[in-house]
C-alpha atoms as a PDB file:
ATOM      1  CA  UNK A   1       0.000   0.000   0.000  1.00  0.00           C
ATOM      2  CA  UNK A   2       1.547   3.203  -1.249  1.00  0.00           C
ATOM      3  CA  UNK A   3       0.831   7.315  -0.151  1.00  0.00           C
ATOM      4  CA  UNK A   4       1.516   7.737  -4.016  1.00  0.00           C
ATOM      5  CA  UNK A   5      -1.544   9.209  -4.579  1.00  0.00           C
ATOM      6  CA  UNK A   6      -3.408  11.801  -7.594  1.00  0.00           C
ATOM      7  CA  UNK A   7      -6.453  12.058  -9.677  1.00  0.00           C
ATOM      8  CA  UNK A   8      -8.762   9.676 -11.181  1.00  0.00           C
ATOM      9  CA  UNK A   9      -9.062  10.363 -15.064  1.00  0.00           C
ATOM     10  CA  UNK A  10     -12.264   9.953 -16.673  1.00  0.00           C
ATOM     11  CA  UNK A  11     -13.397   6.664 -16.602  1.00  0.00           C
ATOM     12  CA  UNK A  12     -10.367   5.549 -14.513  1.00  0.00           C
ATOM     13  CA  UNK A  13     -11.159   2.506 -12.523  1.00  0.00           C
ATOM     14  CA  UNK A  14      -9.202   2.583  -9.301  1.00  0.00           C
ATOM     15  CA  UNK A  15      -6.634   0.007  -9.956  1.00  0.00           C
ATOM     16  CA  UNK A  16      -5.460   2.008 -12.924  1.00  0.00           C
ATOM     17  CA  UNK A  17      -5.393   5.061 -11.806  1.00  0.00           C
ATOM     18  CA  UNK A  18      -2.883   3.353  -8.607  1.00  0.00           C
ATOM     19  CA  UNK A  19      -0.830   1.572 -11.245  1.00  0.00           C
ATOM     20  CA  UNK A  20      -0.496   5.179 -13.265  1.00  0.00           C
ATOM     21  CA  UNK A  21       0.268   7.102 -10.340  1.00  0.00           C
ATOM     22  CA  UNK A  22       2.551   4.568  -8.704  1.00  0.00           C
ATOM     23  CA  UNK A  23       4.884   4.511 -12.107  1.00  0.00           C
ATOM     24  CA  UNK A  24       5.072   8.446 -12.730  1.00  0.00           C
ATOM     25  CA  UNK A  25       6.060   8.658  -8.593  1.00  0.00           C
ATOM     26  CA  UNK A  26       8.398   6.172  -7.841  1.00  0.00           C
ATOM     27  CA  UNK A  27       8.638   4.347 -11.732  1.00  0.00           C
ATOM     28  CA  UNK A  28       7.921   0.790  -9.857  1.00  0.00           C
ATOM     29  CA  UNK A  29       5.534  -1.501 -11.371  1.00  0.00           C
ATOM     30  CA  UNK A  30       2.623  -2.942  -9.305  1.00  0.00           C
ATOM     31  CA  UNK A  31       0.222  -5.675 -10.359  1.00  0.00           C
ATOM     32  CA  UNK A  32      -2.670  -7.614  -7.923  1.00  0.00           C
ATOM     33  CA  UNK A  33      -4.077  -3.802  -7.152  1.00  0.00           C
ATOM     34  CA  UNK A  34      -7.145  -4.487  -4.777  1.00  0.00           C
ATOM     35  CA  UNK A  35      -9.181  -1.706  -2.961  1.00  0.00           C
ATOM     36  CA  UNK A  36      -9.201  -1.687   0.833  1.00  0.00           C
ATOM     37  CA  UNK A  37     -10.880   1.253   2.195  1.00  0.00           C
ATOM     38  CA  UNK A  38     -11.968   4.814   1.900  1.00  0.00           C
ATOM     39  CA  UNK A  39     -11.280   7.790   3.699  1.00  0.00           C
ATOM     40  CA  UNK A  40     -13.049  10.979   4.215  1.00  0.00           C
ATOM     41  CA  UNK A  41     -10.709  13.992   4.157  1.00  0.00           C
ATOM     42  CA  UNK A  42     -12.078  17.466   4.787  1.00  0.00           C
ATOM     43  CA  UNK A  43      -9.168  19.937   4.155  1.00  0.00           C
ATOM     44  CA  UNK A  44     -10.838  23.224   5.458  1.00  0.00           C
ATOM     45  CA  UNK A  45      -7.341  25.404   5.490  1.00  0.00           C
ATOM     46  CA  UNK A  46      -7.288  24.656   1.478  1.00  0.00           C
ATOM     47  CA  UNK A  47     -10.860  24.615   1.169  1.00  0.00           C
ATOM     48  CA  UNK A  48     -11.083  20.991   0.038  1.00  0.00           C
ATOM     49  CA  UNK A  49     -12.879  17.987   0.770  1.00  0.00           C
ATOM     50  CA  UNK A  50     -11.405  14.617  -0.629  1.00  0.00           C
ATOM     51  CA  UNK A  51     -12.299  10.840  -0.470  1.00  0.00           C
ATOM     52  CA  UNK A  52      -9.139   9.187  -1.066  1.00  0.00           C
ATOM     53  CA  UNK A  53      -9.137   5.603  -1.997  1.00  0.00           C
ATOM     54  CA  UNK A  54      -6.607   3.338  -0.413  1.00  0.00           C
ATOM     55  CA  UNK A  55      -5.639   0.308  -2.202  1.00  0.00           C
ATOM     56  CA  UNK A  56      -2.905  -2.896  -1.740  1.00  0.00           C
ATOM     57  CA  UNK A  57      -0.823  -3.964  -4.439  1.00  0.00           C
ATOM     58  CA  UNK A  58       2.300  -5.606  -5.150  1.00  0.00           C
ATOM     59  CA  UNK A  59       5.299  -4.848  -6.682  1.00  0.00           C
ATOM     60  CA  UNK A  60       6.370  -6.732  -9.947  1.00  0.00           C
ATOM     61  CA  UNK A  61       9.916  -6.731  -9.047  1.00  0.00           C
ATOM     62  CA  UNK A  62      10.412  -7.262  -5.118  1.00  0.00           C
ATOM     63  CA  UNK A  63      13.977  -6.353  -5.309  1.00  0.00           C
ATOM     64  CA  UNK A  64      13.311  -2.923  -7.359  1.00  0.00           C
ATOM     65  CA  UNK A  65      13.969   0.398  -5.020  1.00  0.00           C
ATOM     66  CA  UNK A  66      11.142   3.307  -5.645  1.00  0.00           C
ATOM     67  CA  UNK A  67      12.948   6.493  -7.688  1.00  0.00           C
ATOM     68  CA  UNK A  68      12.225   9.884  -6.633  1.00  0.00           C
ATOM     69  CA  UNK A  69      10.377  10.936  -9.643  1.00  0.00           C
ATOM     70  CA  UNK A  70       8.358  13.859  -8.303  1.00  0.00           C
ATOM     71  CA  UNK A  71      11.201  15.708  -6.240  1.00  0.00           C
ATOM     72  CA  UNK A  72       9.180  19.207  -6.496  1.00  0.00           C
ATOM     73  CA  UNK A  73       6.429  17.077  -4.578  1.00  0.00           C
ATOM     74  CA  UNK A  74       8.236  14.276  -2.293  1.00  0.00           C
ATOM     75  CA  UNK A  75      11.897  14.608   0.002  1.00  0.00           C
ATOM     76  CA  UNK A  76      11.854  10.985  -0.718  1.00  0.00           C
ATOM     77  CA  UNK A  77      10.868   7.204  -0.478  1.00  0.00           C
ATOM     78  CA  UNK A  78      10.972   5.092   2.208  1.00  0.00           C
ATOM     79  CA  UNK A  79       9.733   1.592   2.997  1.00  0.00           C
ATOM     80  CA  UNK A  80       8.247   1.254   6.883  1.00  0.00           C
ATOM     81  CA  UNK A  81       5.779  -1.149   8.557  1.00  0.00           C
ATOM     82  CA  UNK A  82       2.375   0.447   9.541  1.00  0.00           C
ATOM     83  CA  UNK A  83       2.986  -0.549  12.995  1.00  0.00           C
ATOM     84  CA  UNK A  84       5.836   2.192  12.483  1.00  0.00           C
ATOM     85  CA  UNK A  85       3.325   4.303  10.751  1.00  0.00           C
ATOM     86  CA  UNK A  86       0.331   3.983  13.715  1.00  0.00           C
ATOM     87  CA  UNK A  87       3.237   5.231  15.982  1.00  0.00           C
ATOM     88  CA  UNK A  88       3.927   8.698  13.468  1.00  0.00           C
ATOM     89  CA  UNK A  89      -0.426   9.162  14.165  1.00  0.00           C
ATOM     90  CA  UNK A  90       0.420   8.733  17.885  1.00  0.00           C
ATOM     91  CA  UNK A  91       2.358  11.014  18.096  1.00  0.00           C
ATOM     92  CA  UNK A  92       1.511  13.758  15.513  1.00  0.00           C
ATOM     93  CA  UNK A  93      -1.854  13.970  17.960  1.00  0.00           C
ATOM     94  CA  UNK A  94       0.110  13.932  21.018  1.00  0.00           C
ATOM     95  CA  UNK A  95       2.133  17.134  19.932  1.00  0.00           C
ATOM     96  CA  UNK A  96      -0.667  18.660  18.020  1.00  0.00           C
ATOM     97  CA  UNK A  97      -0.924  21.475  20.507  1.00  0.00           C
ATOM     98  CA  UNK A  98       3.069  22.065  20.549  1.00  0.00           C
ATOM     99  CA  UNK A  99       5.441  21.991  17.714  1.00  0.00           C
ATOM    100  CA  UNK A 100       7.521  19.187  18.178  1.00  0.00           C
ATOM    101  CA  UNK A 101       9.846  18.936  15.223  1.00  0.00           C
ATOM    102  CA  UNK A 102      10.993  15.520  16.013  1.00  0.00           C
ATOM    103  CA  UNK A 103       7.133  14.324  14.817  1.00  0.00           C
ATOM    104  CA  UNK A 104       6.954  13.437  11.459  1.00  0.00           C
ATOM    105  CA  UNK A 105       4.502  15.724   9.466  1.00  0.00           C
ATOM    106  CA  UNK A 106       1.577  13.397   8.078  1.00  0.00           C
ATOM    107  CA  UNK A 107      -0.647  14.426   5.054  1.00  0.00           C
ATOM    108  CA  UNK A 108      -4.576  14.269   6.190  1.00  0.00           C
ATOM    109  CA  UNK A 109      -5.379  10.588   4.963  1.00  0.00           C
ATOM    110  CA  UNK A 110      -2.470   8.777   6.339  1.00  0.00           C
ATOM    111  CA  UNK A 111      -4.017  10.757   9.956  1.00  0.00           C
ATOM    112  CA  UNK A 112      -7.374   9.973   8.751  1.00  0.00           C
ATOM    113  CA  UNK A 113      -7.158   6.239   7.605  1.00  0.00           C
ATOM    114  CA  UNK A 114      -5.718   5.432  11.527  1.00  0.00           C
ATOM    115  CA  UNK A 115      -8.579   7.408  13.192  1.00  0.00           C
ATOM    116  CA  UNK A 116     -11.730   6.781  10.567  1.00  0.00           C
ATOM    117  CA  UNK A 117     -10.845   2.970  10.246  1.00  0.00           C
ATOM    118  CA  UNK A 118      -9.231   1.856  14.074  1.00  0.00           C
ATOM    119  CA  UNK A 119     -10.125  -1.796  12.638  1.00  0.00           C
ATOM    120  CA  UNK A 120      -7.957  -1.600   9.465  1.00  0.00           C
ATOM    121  CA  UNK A 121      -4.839  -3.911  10.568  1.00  0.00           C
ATOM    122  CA  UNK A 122      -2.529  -2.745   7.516  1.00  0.00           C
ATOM    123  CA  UNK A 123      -0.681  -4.672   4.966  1.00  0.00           C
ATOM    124  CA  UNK A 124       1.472  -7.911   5.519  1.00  0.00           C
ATOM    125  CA  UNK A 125       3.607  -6.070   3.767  1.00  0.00           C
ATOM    126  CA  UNK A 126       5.712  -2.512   3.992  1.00  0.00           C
ATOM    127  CA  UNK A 127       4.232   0.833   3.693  1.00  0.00           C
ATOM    128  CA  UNK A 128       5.780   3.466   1.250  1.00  0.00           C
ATOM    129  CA  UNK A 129       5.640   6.901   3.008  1.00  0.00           C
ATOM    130  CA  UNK A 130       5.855  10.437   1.256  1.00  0.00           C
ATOM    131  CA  UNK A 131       7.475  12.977   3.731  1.00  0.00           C
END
């Protein structure tokens, strides 16, 4: 499961639109895309509301390494286990009313898909995170 992440085209199903966005980020190819879950992501400081679909996939090449592709957009790639990742949420809300610049900054639906779907046990496999 990947924070590579865009727009649905028209008449993209959500498996291609993943497989699209996941080669123009990172230029790995995916196959066995499957939707997990949806998120509901009100961004009221940009004056947007988003559903962003999460899907799991897997990587055609297990040994390939993700390329920074979109360096205007991402610092860079890196593969962590969402146990790792539930930990970033933990503590992004504990220091929510300080700054604390040893928590990682999280974009809304990696914050949202931990506190809209508690249930959601994560991949058996790694987590790429955009920073």
């Amino acid at each position: 499961m990947g924070t590579s992440g865009g727009h649905l085209e028209g008449g993209e199903s959500f498996e291609d639109c993943a497989a699209r966005e996941v080669i123009e980020e990172t230029n790995l190819k995916i196959k066995n895309v499957r939707f997990l879950t949806a998120t509901n992501d009100v961004m009221e400081a940009e004056g947007k509301h988003y559903v962003t679909i999460w899907v799991a996939c897997e990587i055609v090449d297990p040994e390939a390494e993700p390329e920074n592709c979109e360096p205007e957009k991402c610092e860079k790639w890196e593969w962590v286990e969402w146990e790792e990742v539930k930990q970033w949420v933990k503590a992004h809300h504990a220091s929510e009313n300080g700054v604390d610049p040893s928590v990682r900054a999280l974009f809304l639906p990696m914050l949202n898909i931990i506190a809209q779907r508690p249930e959601f046990k994560g991949p058996a496999f790694k987590v790429d995170v955009i920073m």
